[in-house]
Protein backbone atom coordinates (compact mmCIF):
# COMPACT_ATOMS: atom_id res chain seq x y z
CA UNK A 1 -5.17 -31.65 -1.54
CA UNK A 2 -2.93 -28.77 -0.65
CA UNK A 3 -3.05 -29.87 3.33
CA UNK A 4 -1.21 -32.54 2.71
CA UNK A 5 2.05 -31.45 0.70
CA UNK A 6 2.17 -28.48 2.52
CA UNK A 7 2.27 -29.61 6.11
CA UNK A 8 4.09 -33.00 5.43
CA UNK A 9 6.91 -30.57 3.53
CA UNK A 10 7.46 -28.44 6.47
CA UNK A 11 7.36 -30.92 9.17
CA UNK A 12 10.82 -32.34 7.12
CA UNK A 13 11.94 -29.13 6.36
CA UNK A 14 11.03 -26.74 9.72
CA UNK A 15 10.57 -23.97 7.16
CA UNK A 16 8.19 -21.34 7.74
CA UNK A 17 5.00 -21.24 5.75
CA UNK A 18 4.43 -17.97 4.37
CA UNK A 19 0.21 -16.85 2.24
CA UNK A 20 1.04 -14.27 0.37
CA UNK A 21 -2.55 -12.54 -0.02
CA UNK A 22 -2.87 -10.60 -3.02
CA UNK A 23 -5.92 -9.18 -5.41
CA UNK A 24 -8.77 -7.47 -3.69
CA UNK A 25 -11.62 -5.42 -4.62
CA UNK A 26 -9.90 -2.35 -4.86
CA UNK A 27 -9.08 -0.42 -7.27
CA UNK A 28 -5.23 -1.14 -6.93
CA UNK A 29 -6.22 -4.64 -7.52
CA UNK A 30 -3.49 -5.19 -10.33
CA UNK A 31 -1.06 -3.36 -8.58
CA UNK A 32 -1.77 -5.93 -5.69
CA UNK A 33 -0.88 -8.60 -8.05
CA UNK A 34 2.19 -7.17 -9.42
CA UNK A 35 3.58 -6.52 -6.08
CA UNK A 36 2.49 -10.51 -4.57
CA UNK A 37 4.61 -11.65 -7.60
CA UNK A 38 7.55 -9.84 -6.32
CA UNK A 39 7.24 -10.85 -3.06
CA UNK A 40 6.66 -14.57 -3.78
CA UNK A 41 9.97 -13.92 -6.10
CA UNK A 42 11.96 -12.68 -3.42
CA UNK A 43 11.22 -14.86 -0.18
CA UNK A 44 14.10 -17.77 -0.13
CA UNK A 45 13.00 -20.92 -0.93
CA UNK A 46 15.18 -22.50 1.29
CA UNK A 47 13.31 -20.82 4.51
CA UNK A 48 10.00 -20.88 3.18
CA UNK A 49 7.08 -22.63 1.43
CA UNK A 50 5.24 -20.14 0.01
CA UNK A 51 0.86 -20.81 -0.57
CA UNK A 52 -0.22 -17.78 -2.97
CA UNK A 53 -3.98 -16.57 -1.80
CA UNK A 54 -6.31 -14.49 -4.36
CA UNK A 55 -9.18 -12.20 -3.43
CA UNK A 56 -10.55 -11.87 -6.92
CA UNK A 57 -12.50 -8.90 -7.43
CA UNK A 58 -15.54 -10.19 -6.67
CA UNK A 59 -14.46 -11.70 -3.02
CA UNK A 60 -13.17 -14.75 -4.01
CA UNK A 61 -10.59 -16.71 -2.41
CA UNK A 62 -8.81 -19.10 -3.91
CA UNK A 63 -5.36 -20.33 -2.82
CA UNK A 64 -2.96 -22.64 -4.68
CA UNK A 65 -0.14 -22.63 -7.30
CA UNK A 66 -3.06 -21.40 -9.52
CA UNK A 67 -4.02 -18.24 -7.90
CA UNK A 68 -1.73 -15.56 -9.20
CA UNK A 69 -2.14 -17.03 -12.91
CA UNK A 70 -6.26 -16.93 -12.48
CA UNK A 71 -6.15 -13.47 -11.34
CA UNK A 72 -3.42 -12.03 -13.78
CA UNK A 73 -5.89 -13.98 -16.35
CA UNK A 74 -9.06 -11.89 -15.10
CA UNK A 75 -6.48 -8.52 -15.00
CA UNK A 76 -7.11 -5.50 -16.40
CA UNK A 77 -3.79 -5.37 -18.19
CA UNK A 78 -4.24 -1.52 -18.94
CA UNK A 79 -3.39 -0.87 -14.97
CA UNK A 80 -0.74 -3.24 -14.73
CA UNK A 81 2.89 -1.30 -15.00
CA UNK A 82 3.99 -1.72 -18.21
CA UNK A 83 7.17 -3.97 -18.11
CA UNK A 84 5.14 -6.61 -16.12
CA UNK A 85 2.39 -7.05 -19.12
CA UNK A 86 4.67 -9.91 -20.74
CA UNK A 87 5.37 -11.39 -17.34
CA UNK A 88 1.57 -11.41 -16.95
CA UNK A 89 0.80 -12.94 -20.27
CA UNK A 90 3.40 -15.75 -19.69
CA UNK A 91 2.18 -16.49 -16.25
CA UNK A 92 -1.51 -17.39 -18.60
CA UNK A 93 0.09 -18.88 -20.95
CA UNK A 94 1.98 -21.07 -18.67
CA UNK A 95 -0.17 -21.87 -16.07
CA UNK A 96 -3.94 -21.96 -17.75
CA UNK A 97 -6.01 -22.34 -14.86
CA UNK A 98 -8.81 -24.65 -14.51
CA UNK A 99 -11.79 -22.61 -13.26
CA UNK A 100 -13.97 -25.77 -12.11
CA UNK A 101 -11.25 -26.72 -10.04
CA UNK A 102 -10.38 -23.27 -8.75
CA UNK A 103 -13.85 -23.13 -7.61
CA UNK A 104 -13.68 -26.09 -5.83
CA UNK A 105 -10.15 -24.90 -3.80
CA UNK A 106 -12.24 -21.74 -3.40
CA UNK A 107 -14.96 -23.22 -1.62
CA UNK A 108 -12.71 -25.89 0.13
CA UNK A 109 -10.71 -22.88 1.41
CA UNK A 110 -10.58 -20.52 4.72
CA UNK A 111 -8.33 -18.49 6.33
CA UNK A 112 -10.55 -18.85 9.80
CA UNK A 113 -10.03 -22.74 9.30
CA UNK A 114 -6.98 -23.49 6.78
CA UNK A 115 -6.50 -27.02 7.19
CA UNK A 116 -2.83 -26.24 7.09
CA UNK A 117 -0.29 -24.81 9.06
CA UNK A 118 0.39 -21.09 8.07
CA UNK A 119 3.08 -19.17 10.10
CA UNK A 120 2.98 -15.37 8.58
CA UNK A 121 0.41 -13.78 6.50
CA UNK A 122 2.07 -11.45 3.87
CA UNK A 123 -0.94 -8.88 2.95
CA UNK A 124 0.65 -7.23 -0.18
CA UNK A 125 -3.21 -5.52 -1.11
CA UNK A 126 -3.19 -2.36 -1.50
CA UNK A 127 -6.54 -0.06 -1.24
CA UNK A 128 -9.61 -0.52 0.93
CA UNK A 129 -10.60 -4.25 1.54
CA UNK A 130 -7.18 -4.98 2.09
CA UNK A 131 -4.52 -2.47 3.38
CA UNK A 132 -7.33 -0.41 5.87
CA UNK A 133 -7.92 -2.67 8.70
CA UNK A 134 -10.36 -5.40 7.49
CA UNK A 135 -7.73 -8.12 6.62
CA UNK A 136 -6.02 -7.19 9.13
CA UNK A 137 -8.61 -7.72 11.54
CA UNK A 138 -9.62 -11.20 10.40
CA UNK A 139 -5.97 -12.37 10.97
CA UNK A 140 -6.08 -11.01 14.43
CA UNK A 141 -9.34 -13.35 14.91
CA UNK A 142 -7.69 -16.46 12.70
CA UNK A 143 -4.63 -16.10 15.32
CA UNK A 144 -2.56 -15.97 12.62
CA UNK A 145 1.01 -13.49 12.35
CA UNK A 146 1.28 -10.96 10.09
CA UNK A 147 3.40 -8.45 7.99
CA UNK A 148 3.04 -4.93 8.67
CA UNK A 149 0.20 -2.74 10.51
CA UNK A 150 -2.49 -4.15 12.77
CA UNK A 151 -6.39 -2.59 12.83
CA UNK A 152 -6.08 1.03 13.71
CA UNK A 153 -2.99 1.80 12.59
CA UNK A 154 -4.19 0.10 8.95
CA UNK A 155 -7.03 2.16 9.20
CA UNK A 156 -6.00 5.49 9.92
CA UNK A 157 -3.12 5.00 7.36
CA UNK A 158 -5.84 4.27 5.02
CA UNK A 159 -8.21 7.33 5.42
CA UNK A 160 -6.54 9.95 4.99
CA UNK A 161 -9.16 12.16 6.97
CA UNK A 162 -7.94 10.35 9.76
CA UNK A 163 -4.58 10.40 9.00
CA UNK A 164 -4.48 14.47 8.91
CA UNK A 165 -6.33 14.63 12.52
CA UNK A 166 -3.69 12.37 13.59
CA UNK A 167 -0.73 14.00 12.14
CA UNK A 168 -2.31 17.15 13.12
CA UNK A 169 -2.52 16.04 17.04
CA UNK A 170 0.97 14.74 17.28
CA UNK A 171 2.59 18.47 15.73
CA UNK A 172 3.53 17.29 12.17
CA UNK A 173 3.55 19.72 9.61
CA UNK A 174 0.28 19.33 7.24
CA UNK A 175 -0.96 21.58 4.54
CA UNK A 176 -4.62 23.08 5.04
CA UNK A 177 -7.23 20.65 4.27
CA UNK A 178 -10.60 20.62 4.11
CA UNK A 179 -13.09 17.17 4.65
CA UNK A 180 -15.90 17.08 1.72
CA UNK A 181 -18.71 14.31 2.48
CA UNK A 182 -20.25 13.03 -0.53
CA UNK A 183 -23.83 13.71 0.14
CA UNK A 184 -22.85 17.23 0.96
CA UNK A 185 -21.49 17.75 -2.50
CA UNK A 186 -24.61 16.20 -4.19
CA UNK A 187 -27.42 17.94 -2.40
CA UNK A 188 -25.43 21.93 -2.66
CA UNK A 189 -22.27 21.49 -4.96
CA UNK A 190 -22.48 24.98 -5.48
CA UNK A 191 -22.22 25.82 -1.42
CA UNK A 192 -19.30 22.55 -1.20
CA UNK A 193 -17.49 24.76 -4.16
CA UNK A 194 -17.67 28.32 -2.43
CA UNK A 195 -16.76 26.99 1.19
CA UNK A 196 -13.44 25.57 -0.70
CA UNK A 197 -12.70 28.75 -2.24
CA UNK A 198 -13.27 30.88 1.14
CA UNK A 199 -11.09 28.40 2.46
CA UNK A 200 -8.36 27.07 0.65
CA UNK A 201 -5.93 28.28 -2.58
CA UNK A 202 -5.66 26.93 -6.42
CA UNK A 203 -4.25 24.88 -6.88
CA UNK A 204 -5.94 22.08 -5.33
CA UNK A 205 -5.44 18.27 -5.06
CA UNK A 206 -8.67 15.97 -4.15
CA UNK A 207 -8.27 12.74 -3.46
CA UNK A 208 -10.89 10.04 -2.08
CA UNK A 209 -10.79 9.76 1.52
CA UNK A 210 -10.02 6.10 1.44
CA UNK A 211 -7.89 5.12 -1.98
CA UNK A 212 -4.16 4.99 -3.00
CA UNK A 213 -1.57 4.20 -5.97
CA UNK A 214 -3.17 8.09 -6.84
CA UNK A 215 -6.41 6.15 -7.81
CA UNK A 216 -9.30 9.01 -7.90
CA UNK A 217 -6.62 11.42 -7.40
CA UNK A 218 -6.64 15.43 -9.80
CA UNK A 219 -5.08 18.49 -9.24
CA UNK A 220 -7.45 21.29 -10.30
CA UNK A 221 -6.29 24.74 -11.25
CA UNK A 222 -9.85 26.85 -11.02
CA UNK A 223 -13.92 25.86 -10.79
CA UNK A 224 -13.91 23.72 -13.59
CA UNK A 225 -10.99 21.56 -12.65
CA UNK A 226 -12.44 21.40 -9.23
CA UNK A 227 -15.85 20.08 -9.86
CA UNK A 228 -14.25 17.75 -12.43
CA UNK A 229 -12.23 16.59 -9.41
CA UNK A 230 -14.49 16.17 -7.02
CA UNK A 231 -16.89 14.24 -9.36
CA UNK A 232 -14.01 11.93 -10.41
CA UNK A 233 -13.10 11.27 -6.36
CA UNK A 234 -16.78 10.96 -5.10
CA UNK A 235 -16.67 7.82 -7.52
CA UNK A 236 -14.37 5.88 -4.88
CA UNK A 237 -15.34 7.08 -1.70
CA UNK A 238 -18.32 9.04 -0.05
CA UNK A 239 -15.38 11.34 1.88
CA UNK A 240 -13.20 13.25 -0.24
CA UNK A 241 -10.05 15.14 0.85
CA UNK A 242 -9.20 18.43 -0.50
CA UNK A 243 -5.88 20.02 -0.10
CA UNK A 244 -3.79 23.46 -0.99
CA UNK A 245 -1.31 21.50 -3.91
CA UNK A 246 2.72 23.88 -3.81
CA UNK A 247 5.23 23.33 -6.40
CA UNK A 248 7.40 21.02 -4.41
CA UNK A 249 10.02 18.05 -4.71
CA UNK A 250 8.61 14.81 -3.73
CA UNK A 251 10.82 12.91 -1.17
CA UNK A 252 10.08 9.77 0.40
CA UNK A 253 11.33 7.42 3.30
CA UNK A 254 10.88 3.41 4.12
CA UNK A 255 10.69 2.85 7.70
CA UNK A 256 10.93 -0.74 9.07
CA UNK A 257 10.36 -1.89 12.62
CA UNK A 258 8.05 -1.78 15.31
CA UNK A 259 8.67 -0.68 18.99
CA UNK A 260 12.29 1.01 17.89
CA UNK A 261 11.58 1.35 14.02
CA UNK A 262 14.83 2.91 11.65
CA UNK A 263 14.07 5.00 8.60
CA UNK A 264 15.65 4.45 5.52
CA UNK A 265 17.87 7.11 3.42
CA UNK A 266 15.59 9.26 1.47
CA UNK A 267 14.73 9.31 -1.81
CA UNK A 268 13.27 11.67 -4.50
CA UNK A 269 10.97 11.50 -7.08
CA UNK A 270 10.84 13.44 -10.44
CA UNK A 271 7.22 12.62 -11.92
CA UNK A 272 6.83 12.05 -15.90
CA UNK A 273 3.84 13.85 -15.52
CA UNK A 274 2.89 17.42 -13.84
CA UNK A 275 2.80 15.26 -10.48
CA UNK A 276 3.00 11.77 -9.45
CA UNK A 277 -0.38 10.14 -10.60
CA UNK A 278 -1.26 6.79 -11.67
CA UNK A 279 0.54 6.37 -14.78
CA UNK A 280 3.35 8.35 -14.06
CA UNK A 281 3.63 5.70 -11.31
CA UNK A 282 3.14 2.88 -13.13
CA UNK A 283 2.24 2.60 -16.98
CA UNK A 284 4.50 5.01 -18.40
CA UNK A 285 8.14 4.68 -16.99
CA UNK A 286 9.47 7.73 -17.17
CA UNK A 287 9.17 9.12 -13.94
CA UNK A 288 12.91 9.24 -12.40
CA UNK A 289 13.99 8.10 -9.12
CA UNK A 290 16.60 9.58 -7.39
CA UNK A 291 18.34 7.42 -4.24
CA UNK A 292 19.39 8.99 -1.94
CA UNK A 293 17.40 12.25 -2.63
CA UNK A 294 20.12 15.02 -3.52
CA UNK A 295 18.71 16.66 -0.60
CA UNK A 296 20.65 18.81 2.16
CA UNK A 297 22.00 17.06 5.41
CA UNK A 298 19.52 18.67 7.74
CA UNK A 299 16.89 17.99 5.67
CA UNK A 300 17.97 14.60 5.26
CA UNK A 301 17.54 13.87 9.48
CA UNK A 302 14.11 16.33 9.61
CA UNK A 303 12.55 14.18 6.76
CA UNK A 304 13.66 10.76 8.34
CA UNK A 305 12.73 12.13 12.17
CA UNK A 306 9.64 13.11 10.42
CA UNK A 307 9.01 10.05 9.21
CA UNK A 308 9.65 7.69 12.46
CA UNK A 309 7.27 10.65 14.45
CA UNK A 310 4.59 9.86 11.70
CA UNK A 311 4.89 6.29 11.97
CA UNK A 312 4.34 6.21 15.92
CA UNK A 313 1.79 8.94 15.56
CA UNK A 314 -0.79 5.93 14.13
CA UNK A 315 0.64 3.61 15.94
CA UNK A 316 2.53 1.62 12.83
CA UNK A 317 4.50 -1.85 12.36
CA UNK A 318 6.25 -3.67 10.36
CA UNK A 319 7.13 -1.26 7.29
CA UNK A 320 5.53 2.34 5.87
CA UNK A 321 6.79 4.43 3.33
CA UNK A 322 6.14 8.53 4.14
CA UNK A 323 6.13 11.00 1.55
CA UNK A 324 6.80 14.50 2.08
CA UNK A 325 6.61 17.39 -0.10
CA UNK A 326 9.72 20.37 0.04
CA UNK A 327 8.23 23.38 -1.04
CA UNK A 328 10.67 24.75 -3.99
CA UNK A 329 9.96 27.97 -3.00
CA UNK A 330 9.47 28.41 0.61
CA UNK A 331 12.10 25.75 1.33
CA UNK A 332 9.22 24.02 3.45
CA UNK A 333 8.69 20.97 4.49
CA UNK A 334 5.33 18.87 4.56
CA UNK A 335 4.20 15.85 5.69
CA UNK A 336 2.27 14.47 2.70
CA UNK A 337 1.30 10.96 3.56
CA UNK A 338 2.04 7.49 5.16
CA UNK A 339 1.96 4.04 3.25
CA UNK A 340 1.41 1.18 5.56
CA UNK A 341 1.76 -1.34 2.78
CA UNK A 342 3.48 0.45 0.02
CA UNK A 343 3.69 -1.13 -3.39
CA UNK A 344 6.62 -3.89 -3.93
CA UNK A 345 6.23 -3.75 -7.55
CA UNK A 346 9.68 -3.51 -9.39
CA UNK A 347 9.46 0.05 -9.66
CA UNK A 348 8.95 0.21 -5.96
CA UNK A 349 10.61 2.83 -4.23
CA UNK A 350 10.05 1.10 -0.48
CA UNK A 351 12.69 -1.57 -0.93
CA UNK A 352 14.78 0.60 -3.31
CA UNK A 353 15.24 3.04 -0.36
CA UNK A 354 16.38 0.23 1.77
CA UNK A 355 18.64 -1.60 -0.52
CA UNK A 356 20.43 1.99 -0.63
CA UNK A 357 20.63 1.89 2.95
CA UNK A 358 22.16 -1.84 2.96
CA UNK A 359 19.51 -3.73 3.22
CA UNK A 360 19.13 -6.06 0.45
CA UNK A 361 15.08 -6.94 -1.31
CA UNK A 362 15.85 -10.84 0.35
CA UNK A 363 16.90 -9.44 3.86
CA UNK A 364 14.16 -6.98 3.93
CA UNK A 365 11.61 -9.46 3.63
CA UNK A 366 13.64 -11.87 6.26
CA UNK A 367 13.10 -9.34 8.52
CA UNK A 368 9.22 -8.52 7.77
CA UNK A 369 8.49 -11.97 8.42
CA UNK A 370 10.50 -11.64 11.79
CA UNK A 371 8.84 -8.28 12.83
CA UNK A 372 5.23 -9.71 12.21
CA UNK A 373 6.78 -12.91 14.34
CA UNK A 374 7.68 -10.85 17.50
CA UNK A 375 4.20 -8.10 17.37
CA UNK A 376 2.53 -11.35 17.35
CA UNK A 377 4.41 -12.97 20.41
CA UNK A 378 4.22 -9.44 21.69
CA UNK A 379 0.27 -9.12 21.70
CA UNK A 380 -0.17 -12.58 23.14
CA UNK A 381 1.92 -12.08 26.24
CA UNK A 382 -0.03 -9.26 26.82
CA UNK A 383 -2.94 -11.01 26.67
């Protein structure tokens, strides 16, 4: 059924197959989809055939023309950013899916065993079960090349416990942190609460170990913001992150590559909201994005030598976006985060960077597809 068109089409054409894998059972699920519809926008169709893959909630695969429609169908439209909604509703309207045979293509369907020739895997998930090592490592044991961050790099990016210890070890600057295990905070929230406030200064931002898109993410002021917090992040994930929050500007940087990777020209971000959260992100649209950031010179090369050191320090490939926070009043600089699969929604600040820096949203993706072409001709001749 799909086997057919899609492998007699490239063998005329040569062109490169690329599954764009999209969904999950995350909580950035819709973001996932929102950014796979990009991505399947932007890839040439003169180079590429293009097979859409869906991880529904629930685990389900399904792949075909069908797959992006189904799962914007099933969408909570509430977390979708707000000027895709219509382009959700059309791709329903146009495109009603039959479930009965979606089930079927479901079942028929396996990335271990796809019946068709698939040349790069684009991941755009976002969230555990997705961007934190476990696709990543069933592509490494399908065979099959793909965009952006193998196993343990996918996995520390993800957790951000891990991500500290590693930042941490290689001499980045990181604010102090403290690790809170779920089962801690439920059998002596009252000792979890003190030990923070020996420890660490209001205000404080906690944040699920494993989440991002600012899912499960508050900033707490005193006690009662705090436990609020903590409840609201022990929801996502059993290990919860708390860290010292500064009044700071938010600056980011895209970095592309993989043994010799280049950093993009920095950009800023002025949040609708007290800080960038979820909506401010991507419901409301009213945060503003500044490119480049309006930032000194030297602060320009420390943030974007910054970012490359963070990107080896875990080991990274194919593309990351790192956000740093400049203290307003110290004039300091912190290493906030890395993104190994940052969102490509249209209000995406990864490929905005980089068409600032000359690369254009096409060329970038050319070039993902390359980079995930030579790490996997890379690995096997080490083999």
């Amino acid at each position: 059924m799909i086997s057919g068109s899609l492998e007699s089409k490239q063998h005329m054409s040569q062109k490169k197959t690329i599954a764009v894998l999209f969904g999950g059972q995350s909580g950035e699920h819709e973001v996932s989809l929102v950014s796979a519809q990009a991505v399947m926008a932007g890839l040439d169709p003169t180079k590429y055939n293009i097979l859409p893959i869906g991880i529904s909630k629930a685990g389900r695969w399904i792949a075909g023309a069908e797959a992006l429609p189904a799962m914007f169908a099933a969408a909570d439209h509430k977390r979708l950013p707000g000027e895709m909604e219509q382009a959700a509703t059309n791709a329903e309207t146009e495109r009603a899916p039959d479930h009965a045979q979606l089930a079927v293509t479901a079942t028929q369907f396996s990335i271990l065993d796809p019946q068709f020739p698939i040349d790069v895997v684009f991941p755009a998930l976002h969230g555990p079960l997705g961007e934190d090592g476990t696709v990543q490592g069933l592509l490494e044991l399908a065979g099959i090349p793909y965009v952006g961050s193998g196993v343990a790099a996918s996995s520390v990016g993800m957790d951000k416990a891990l991500m500290k210890a590693a930042f941490a070890a290689a001499g980045l600057p990181i604010l102090p942190w403290l690790l809170v295990r779920r089962h801690e905070w439920q059998n002596d929230a009252q000792r979890v609460y003190t030990q923070i406030e020996q420890q660490l200064a209001y205000p404080l931002f906690v944040k699920p170990a494993n989440m991002g898109s600012s899912v499960g993410v508050n900033k707490a002021h005193d006690r009662a913001g705090l436990e609020q917090a903590i409840a609201a992040a022990a929801h996502y994930d059993r290990r919860i992150i708390v860290e010292c929050g500064v009044t700071a500007r938010e600056i980011e940087v895209s970095v592309l590559g993989n043994d010799e990777p280049q950093a993009s020209v920095p950009g800023e971000v002025i949040p609708s909201n007290e800080w960038y959260d979820y909506a401010a992100k991507y419901l409301d649209g009213q945060s503003e994005i500044i490119i480049p950031a309006q930032i000194p010179d030297e602060f320009v090369a420390q943030v974007q030598a910054l970012a490359l050191r963070a990107f080896v320090a875990i080991d990274g490939a194919g593309l990351a976006r790192v956000d740093f926070l400049l203290d307003k009043e110290s004039g300091a600089l912190w290493l906030n985060e890395i993104n190994t699969m940052p969102g490509f929604t249209p209000i995406s600040m990864y490929a905005k960077m980089w068409a600032a820096s000359g690369v254009a949203y096409h060329e970038l993706l050319d070039r993902l597809v390359e980079l995930a072409l030579e790490r996997h001709r890379q690995k096997n001749r080490e083999l």
